[in-house]
C-alpha atoms as a PDB file:
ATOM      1  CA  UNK A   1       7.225  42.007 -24.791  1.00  0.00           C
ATOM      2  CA  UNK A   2       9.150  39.037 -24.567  1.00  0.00           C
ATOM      3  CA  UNK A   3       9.164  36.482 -21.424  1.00  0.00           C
ATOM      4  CA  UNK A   4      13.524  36.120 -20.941  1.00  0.00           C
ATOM      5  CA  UNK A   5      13.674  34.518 -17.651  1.00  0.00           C
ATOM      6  CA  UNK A   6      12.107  32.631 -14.406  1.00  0.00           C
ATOM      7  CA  UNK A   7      13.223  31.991 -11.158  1.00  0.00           C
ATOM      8  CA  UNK A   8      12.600  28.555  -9.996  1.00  0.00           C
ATOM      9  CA  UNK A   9      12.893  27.386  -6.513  1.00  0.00           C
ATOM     10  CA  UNK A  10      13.942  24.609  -5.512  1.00  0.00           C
ATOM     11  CA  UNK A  11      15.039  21.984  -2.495  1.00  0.00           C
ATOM     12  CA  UNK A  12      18.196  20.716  -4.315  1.00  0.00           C
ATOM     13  CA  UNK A  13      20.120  23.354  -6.568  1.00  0.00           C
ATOM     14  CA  UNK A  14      22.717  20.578  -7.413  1.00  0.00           C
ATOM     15  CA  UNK A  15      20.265  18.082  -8.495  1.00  0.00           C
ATOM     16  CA  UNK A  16      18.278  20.718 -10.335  1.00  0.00           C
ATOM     17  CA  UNK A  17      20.709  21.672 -12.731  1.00  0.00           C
ATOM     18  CA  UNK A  18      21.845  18.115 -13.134  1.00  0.00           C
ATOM     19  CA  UNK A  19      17.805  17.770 -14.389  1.00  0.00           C
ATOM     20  CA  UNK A  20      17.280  20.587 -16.333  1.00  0.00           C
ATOM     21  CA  UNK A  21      20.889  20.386 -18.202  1.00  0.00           C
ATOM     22  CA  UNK A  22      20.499  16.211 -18.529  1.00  0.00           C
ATOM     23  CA  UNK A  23      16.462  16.318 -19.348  1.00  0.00           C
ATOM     24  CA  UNK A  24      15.917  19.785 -21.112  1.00  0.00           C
ATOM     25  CA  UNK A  25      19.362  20.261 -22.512  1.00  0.00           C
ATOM     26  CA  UNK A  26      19.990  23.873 -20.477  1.00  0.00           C
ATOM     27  CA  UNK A  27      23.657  25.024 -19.960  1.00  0.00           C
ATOM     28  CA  UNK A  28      24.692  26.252 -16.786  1.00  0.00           C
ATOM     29  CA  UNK A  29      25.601  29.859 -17.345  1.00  0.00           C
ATOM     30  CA  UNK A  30      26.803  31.229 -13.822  1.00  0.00           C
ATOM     31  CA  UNK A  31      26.325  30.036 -10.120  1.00  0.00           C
ATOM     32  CA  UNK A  32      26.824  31.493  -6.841  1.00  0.00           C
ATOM     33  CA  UNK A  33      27.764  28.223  -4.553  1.00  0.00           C
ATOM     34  CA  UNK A  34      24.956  26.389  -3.202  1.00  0.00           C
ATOM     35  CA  UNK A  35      22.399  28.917  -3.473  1.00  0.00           C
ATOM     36  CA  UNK A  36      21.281  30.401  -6.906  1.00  0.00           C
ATOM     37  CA  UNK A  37      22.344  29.052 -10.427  1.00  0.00           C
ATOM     38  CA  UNK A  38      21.344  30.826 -13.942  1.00  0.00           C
ATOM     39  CA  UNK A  39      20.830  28.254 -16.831  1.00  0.00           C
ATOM     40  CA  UNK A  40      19.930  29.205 -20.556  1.00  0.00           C
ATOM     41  CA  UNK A  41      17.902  27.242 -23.006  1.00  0.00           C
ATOM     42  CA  UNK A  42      20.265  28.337 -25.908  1.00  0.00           C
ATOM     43  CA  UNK A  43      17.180  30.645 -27.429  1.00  0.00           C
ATOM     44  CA  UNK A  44      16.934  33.408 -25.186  1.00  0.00           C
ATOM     45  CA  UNK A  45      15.747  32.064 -21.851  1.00  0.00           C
ATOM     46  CA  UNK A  46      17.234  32.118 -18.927  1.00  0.00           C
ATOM     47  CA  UNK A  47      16.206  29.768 -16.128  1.00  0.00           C
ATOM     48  CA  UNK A  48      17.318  31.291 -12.369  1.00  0.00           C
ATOM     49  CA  UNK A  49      17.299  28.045  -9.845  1.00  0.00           C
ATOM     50  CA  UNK A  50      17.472  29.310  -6.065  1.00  0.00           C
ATOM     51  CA  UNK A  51      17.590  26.746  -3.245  1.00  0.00           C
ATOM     52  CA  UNK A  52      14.980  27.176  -1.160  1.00  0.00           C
ATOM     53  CA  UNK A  53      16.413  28.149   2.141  1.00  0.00           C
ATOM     54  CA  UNK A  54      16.926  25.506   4.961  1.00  0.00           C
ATOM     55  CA  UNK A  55      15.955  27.277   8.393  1.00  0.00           C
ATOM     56  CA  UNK A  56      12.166  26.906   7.036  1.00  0.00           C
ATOM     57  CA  UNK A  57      10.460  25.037   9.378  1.00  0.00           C
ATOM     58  CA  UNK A  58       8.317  23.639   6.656  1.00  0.00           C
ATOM     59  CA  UNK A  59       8.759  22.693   3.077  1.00  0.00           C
ATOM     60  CA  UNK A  60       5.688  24.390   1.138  1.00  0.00           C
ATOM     61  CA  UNK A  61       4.616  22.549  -1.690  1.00  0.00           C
ATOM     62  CA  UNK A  62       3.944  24.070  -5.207  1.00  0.00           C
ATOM     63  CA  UNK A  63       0.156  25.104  -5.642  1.00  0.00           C
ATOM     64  CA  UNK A  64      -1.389  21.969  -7.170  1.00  0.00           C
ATOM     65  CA  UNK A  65      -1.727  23.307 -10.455  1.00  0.00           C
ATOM     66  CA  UNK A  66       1.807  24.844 -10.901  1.00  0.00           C
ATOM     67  CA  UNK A  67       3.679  23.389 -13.664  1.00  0.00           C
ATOM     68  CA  UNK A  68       6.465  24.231 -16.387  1.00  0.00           C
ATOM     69  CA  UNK A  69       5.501  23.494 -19.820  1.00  0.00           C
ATOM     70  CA  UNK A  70       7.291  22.729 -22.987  1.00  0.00           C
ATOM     71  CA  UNK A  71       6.043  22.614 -26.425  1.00  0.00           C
ATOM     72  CA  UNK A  72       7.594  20.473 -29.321  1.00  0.00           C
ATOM     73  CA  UNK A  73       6.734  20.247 -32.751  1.00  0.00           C
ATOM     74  CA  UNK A  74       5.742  16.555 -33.482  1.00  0.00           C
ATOM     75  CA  UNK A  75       4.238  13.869 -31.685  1.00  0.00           C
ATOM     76  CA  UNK A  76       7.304  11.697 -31.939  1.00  0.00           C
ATOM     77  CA  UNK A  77       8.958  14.474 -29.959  1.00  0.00           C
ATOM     78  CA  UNK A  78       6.836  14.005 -27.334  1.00  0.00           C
ATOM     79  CA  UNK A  79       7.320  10.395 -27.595  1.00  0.00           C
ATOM     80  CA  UNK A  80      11.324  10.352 -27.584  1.00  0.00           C
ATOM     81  CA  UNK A  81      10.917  12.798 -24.488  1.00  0.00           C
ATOM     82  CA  UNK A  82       8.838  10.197 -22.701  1.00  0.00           C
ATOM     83  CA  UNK A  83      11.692   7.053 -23.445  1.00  0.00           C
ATOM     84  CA  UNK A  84      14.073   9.734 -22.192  1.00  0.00           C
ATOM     85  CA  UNK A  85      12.398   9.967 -18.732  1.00  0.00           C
ATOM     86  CA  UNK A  86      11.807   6.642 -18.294  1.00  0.00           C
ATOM     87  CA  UNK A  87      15.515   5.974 -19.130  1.00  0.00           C
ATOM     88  CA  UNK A  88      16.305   8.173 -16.531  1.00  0.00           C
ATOM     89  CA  UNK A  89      14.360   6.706 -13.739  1.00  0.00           C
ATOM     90  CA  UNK A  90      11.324   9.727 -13.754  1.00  0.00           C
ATOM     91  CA  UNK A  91       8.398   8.165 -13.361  1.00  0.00           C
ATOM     92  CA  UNK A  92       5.267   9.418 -15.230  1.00  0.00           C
ATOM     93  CA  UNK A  93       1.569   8.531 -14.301  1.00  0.00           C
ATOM     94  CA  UNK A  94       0.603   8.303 -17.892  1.00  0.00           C
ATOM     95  CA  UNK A  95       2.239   7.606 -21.338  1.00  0.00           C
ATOM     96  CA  UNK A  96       1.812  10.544 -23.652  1.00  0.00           C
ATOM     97  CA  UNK A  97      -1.927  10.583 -24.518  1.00  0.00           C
ATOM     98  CA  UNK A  98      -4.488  13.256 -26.580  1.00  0.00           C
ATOM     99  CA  UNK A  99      -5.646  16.037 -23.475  1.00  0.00           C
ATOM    100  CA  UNK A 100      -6.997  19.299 -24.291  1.00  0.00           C
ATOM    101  CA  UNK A 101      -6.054  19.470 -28.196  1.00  0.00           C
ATOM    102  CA  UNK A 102      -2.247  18.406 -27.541  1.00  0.00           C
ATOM    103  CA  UNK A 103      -0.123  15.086 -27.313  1.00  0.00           C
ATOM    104  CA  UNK A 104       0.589  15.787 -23.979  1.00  0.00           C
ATOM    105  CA  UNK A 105       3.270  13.961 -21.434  1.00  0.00           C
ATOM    106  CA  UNK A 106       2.656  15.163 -17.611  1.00  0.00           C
ATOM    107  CA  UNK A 107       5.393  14.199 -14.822  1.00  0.00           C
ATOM    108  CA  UNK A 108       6.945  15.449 -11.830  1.00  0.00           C
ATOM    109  CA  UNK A 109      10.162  16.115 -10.526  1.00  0.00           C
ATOM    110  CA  UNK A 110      12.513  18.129  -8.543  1.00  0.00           C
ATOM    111  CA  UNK A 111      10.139  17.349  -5.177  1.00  0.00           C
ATOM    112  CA  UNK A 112       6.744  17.144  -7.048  1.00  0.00           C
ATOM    113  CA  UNK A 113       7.263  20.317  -9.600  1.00  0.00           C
ATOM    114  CA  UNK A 114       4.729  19.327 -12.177  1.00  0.00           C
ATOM    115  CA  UNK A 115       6.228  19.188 -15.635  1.00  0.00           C
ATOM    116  CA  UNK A 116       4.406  18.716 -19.489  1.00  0.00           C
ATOM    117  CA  UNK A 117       5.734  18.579 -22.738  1.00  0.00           C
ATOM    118  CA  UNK A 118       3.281  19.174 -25.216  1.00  0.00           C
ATOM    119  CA  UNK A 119       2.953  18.456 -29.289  1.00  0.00           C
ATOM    120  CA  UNK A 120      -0.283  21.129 -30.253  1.00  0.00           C
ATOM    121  CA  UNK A 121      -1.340  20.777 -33.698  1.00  0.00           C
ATOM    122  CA  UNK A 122       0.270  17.697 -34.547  1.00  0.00           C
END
């Protein structure tokens, strides 16, 4: 079984692709006006971005633990990723550091989705 796509909601569909085609290097593959988008990572995936609708009365955060992960295969990687975002005006709490057996890089965008990119066995 193989995981081929996600759908992603989010507040700003037109800033969200603009991220994940600027930061992660996804190509826009289809979208449907304002409302849904479908982006590939060039190896299979498919990422589906829906705007979260606007007659909710409130936004509702992701669960605090929710995040998209990455994994690259050196450190460096992780490193050139982390110039990138800073470049780019993302902030990041923390440099890339050592955390649970990975070089790890944690920071959030897209109205506080949690995001890593992750070197294991490097």
């Amino acid at each position: 079984m193989k995981l081929n796509h996600l759908n992603l909601c989010v507040y700003d569909l037109s800033e969200a692709i603009i991220f994940f085609r600027n930061v992660f290097n996804f190509q826009l593959l289809d979208q449907k006006g304002d409302f849904i988008a479908v982006m590939t990572d060039g190896h299979g995936f498919s990422l589906v971005l829906s705007k979260l609708q606007s007659d909710q009365d409130k936004a509702v955060p992701y669960p605090k633990d929710f995040h998209i992960g990455f994994y690259v295969e050196t450190m460096s990687e992780v490193d050139q990723f982390y110039k990138k975002i800073v470049a780019a005006g993302i902030a990041s709490e923390h440099e890339p550091r050592m955390i649970r057996g990975g070089y790890t890089l944690y920071f959030t965008a897209l109205g506080e989705i949690l995001f890593e990119v992750t070197c294991y066995n490097c």
